[in-house]
Every structure is written in structure tokens, then in C-alpha cells.
PDB file of N, CA and C in Angstrom:
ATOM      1  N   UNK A   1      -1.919   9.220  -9.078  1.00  0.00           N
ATOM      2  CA  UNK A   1      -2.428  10.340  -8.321  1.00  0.00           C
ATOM      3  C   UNK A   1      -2.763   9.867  -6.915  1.00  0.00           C
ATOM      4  N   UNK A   2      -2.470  10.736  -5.753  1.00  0.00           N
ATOM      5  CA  UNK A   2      -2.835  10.667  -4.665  1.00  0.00           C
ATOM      6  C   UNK A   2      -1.654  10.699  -3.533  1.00  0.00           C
ATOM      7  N   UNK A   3      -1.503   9.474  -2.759  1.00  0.00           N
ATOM      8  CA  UNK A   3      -0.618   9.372  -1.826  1.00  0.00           C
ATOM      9  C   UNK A   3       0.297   8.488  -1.573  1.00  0.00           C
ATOM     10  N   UNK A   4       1.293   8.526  -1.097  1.00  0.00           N
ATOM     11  CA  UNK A   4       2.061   7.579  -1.062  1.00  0.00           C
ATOM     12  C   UNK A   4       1.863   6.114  -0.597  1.00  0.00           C
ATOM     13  N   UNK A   5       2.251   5.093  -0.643  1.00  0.00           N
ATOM     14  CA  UNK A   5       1.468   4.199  -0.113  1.00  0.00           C
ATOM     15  C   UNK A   5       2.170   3.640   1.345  1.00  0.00           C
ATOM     16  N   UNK A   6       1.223   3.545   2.167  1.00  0.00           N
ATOM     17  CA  UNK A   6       1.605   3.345   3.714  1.00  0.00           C
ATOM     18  C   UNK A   6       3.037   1.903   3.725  1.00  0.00           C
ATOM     19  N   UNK A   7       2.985   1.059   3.130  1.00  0.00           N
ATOM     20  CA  UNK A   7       3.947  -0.141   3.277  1.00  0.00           C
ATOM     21  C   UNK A   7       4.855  -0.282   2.109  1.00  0.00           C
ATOM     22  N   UNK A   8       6.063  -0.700   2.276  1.00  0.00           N
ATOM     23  CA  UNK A   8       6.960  -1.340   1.247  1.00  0.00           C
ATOM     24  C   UNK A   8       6.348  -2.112  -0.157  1.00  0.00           C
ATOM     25  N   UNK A   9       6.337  -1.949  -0.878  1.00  0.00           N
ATOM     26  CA  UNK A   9       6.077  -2.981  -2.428  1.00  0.00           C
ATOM     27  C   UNK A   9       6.586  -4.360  -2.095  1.00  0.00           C
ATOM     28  N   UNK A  10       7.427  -4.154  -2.155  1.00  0.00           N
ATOM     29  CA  UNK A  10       8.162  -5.623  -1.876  1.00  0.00           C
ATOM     30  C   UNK A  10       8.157  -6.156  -0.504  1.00  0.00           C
ATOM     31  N   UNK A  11       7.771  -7.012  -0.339  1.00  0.00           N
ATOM     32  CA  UNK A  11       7.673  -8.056   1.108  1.00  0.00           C
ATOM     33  C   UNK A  11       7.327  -8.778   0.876  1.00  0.00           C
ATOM     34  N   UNK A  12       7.351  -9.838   2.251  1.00  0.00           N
ATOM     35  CA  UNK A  12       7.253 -11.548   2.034  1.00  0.00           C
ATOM     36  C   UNK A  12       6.467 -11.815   2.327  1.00  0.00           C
ATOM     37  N   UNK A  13       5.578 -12.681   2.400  1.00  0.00           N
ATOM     38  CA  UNK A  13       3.954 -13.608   2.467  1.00  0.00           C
ATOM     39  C   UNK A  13       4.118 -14.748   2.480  1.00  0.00           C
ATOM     40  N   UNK A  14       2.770 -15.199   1.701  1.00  0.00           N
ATOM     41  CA  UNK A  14       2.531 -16.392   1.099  1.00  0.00           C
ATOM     42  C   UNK A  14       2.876 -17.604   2.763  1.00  0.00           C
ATOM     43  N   UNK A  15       1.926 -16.910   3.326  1.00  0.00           N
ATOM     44  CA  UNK A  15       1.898 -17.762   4.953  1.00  0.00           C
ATOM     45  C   UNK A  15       1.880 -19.281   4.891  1.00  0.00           C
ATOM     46  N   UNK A  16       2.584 -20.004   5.802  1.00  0.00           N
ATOM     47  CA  UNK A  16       2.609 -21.069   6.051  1.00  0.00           C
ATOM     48  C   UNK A  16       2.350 -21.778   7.395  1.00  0.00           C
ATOM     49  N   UNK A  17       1.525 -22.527   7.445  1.00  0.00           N
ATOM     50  CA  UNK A  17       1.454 -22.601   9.213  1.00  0.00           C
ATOM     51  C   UNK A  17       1.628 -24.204   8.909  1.00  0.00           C
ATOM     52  N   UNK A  18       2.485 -24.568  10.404  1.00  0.00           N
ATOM     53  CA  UNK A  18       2.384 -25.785  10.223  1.00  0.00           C
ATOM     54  C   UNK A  18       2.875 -26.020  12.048  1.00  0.00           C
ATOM     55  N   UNK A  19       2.870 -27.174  12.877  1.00  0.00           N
ATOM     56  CA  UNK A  19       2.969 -27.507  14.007  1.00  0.00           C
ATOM     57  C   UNK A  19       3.837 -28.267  15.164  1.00  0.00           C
ATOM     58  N   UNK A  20       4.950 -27.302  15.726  1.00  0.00           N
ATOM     59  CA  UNK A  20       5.895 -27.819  16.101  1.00  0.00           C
ATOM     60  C   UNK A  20       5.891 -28.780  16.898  1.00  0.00           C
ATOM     61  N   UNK A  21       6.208 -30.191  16.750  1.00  0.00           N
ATOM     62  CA  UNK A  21       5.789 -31.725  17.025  1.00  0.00           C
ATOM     63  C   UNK A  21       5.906 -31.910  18.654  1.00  0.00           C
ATOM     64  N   UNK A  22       6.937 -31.470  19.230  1.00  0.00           N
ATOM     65  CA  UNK A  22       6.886 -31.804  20.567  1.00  0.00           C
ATOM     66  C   UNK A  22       5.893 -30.833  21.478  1.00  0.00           C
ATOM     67  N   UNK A  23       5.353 -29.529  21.304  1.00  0.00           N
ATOM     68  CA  UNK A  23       5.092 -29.039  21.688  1.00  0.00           C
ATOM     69  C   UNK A  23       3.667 -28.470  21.468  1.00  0.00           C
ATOM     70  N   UNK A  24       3.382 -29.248  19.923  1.00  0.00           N
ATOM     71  CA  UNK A  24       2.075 -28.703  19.380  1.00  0.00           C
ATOM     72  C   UNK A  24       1.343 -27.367  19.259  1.00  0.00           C
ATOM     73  N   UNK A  25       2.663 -26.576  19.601  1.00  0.00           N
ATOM     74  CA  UNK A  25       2.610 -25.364  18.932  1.00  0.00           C
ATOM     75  C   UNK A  25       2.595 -24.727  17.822  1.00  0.00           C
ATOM     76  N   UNK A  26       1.427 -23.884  17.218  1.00  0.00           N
ATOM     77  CA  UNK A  26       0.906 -23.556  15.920  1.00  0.00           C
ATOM     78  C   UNK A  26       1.972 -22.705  15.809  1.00  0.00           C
ATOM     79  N   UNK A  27       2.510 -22.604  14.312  1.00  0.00           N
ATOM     80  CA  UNK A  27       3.428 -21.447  13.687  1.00  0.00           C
ATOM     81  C   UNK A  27       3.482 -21.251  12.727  1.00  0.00           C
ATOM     82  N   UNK A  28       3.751 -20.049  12.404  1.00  0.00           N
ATOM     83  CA  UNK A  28       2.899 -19.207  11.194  1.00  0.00           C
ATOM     84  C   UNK A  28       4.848 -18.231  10.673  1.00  0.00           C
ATOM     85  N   UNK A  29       4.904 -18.876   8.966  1.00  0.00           N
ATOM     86  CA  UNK A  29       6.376 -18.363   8.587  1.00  0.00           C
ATOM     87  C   UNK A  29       5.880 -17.900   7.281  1.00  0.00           C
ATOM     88  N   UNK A  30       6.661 -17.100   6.875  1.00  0.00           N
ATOM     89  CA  UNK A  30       6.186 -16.545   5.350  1.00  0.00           C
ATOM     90  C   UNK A  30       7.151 -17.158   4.013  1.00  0.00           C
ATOM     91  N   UNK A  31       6.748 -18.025   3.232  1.00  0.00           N
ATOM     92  CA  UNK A  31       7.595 -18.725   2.689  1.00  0.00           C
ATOM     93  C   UNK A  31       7.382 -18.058   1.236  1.00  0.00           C
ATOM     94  N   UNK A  32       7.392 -16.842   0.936  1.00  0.00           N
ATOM     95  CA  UNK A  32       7.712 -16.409  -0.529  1.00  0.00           C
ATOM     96  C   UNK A  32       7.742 -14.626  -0.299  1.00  0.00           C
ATOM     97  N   UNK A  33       8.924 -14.496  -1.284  1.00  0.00           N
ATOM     98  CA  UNK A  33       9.088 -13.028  -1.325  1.00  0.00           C
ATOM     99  C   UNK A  33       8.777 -12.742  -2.492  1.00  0.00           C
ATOM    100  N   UNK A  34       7.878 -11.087  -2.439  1.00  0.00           N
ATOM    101  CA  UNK A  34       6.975 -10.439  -3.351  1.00  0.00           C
ATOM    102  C   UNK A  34       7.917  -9.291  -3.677  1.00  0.00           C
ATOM    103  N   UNK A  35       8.240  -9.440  -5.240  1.00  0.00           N
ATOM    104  CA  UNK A  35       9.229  -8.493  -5.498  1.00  0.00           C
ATOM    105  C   UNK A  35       8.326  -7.396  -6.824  1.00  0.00           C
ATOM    106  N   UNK A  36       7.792  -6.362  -6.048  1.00  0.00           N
ATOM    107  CA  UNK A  36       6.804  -5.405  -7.001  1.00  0.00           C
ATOM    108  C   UNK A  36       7.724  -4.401  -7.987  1.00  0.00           C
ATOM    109  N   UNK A  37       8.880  -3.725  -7.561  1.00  0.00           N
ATOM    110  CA  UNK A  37       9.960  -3.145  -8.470  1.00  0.00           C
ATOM    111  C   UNK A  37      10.813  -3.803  -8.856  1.00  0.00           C
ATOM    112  N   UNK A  38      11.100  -4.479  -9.663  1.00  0.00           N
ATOM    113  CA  UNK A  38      12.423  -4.919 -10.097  1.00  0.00           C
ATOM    114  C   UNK A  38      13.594  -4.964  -8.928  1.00  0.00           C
ATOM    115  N   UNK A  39      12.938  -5.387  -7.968  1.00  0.00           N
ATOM    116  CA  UNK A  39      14.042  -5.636  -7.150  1.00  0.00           C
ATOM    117  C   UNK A  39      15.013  -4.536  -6.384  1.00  0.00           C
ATOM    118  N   UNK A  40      13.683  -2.936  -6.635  1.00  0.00           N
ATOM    119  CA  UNK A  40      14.258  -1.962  -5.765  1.00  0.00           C
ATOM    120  C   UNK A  40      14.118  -2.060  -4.498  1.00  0.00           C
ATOM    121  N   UNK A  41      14.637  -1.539  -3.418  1.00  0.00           N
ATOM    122  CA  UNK A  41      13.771  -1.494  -2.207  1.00  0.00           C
ATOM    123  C   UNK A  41      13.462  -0.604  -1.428  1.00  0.00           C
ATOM    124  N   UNK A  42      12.861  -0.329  -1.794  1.00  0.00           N
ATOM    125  CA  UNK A  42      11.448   1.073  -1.634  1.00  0.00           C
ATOM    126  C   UNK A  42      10.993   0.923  -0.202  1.00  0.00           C
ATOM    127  N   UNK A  43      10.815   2.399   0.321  1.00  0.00           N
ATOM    128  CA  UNK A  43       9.984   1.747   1.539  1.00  0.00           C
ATOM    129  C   UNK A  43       8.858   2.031   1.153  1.00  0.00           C
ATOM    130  N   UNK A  44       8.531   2.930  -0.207  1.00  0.00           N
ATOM    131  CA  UNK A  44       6.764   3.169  -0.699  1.00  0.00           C
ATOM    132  C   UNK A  44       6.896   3.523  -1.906  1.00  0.00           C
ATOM    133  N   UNK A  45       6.238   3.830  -2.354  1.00  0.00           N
ATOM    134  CA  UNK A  45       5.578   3.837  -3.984  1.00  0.00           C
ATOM    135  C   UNK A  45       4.853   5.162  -4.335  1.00  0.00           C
ATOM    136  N   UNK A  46       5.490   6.575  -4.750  1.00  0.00           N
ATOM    137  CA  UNK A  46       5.124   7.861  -4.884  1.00  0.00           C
ATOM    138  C   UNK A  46       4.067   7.496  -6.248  1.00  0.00           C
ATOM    139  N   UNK A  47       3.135   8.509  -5.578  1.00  0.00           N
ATOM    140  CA  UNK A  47       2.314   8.718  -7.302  1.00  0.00           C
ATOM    141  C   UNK A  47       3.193  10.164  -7.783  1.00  0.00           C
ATOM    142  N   UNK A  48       2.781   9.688  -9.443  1.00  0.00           N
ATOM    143  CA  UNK A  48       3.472  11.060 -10.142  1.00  0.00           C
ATOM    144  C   UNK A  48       2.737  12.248  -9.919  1.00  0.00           C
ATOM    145  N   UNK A  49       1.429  12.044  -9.720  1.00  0.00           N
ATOM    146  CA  UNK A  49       0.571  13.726  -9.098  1.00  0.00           C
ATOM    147  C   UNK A  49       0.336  13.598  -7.512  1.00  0.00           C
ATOM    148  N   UNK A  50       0.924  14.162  -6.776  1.00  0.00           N
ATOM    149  CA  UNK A  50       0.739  13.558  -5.356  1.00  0.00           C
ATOM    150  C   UNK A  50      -0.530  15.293  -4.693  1.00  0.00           C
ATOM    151  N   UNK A  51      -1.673  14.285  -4.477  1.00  0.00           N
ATOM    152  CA  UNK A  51      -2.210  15.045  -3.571  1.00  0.00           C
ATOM    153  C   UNK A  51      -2.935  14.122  -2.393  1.00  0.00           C
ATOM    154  N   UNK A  52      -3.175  14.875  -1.215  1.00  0.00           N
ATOM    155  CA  UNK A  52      -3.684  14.911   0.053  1.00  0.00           C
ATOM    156  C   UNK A  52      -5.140  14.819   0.032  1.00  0.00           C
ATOM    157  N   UNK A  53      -4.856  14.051   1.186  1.00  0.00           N
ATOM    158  CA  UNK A  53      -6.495  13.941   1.898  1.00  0.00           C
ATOM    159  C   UNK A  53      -6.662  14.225   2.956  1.00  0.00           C
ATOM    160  N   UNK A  54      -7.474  14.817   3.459  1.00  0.00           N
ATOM    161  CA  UNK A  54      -7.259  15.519   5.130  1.00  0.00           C
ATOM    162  C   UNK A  54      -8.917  15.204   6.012  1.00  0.00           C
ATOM    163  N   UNK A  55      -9.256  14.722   6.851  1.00  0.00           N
ATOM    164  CA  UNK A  55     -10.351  14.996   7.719  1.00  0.00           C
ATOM    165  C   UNK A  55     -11.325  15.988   6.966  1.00  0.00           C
ATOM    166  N   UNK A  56     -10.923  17.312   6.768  1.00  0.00           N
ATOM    167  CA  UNK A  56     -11.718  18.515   6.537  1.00  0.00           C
ATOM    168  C   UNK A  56     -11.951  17.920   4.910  1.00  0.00           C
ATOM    169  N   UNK A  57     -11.637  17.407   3.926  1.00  0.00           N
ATOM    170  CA  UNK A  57     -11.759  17.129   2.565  1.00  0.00           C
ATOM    171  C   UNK A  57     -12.934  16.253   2.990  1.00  0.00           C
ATOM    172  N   UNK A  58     -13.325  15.177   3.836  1.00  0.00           N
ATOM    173  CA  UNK A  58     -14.691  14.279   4.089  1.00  0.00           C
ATOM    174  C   UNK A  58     -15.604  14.860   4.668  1.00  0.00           C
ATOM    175  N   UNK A  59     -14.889  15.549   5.788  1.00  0.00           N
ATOM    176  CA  UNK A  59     -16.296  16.601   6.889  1.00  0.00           C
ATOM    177  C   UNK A  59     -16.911  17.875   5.490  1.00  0.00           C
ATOM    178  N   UNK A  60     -16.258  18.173   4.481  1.00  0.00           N
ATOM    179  CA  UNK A  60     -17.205  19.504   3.674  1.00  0.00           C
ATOM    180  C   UNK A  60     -17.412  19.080   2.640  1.00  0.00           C
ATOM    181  N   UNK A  61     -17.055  17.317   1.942  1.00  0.00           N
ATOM    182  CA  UNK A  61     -17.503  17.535   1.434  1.00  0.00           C
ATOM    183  C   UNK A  61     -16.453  16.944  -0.204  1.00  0.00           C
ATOM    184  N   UNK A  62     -15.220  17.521  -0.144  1.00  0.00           N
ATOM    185  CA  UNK A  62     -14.496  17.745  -1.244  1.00  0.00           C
ATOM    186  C   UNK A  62     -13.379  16.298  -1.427  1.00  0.00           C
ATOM    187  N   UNK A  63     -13.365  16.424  -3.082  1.00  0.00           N
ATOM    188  CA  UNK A  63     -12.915  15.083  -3.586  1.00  0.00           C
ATOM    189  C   UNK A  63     -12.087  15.665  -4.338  1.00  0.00           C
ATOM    190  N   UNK A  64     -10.063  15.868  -3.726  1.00  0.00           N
ATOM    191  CA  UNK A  64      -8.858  16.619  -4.304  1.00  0.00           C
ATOM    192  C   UNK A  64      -8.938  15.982  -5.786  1.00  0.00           C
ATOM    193  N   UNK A  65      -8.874  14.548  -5.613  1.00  0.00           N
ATOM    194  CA  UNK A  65      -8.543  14.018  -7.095  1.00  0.00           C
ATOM    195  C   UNK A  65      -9.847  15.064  -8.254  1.00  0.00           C
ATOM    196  N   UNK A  66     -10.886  14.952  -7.866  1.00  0.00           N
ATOM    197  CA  UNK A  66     -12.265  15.538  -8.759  1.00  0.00           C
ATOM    198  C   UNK A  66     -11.621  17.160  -8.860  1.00  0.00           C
ATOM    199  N   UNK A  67     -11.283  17.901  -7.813  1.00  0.00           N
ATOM    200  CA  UNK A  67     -11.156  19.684  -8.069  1.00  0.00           C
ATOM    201  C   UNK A  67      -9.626  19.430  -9.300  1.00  0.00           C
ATOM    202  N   UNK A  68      -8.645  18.645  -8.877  1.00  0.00           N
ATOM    203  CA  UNK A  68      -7.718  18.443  -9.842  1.00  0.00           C
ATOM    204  C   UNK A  68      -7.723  18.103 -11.003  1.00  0.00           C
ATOM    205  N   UNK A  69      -8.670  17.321 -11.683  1.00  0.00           N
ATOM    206  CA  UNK A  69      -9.202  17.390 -12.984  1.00  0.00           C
ATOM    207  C   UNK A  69     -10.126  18.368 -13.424  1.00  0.00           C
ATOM    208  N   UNK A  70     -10.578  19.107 -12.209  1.00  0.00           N
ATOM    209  CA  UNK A  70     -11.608  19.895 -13.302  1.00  0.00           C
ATOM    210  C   UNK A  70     -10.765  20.966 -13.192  1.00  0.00           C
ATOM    211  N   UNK A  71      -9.683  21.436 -12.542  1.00  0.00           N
ATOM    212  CA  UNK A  71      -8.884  22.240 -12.955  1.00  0.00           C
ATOM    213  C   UNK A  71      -8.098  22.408 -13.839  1.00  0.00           C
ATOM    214  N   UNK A  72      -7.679  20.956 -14.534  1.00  0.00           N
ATOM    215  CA  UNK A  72      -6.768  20.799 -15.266  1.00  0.00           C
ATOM    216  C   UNK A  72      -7.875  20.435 -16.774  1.00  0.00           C
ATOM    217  N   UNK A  73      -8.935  20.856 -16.556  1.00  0.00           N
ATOM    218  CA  UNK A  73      -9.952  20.289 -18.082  1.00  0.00           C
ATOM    219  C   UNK A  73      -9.718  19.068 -18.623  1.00  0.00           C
ATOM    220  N   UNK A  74      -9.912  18.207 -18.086  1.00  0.00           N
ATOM    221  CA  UNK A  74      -9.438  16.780 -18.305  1.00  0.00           C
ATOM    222  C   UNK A  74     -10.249  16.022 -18.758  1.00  0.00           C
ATOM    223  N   UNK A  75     -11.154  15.535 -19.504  1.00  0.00           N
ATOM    224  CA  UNK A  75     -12.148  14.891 -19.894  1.00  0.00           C
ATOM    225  C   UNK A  75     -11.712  13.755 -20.430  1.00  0.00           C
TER     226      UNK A  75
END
């Protein structure tokens, strides 16, 4: 439930810094790839109930995920 998620599942990390000798310049490479789908490549990750959040849902007050269960009698 909710929203899609802002970044790809899958991407690379796992930072490495280490210091290029003549120049002693710091550098920073990502030496491992993070594979979250089986190796789809997604640019995001849908929920199966997709609802919104808007400015006006914090300024009055209201929590979509909470009105969506009590609409749906969900206990």
C-alpha cells in the first residue's frame, strides 16, 4: 500500500574509496550491484493498493492508509 517508490530496486553501492597515488586524490567507486527483483529492471516498485499523499492529507489532519482500512473493515 501506498506509493511508488522514488528510485530503482536494483543499483550499485557498497562504496569504496581509496587514493589515486600520484595525485592523492580521494575516490569514491561502487564495487557491488544490488539486485532486489530477480534481475528485472524496474525503474520503481508499485504497491498493489496504490494511494496518495498530498500536503492537504498533513495540513487537516488525514492518514489515506487509516480511511482505507476503515473503509474496507479490516481488522
Amino acid at each position: 500500500m501506498g506509493e511508488p517508490t522514488g528510485n530503482a530496486p536494483n543499483h550499485f553501492g557498497e562504496i569504496k574509496t581509496f587514493t589515486l597515488p600520484n595525485s592523492q586524490i580521494n575516490y569514491r567507486v561502487s564495487s557491488m550491484a544490488f539486485t532486489m527483483l530477480n534481475g528485472e529492471d524496474k525503474d520503481t516498485i508499485t504497491p498493489d493498493i496504490p494511494l496518495s499523499y498530498s500536503r492537504q492529507h498533513i495540513v487537516n489532519g488525514v492518514d489515506p492508509l487509516m480511511e482505507w482500512i476503515e473503509d474496507h473493515d479490516i481488522k
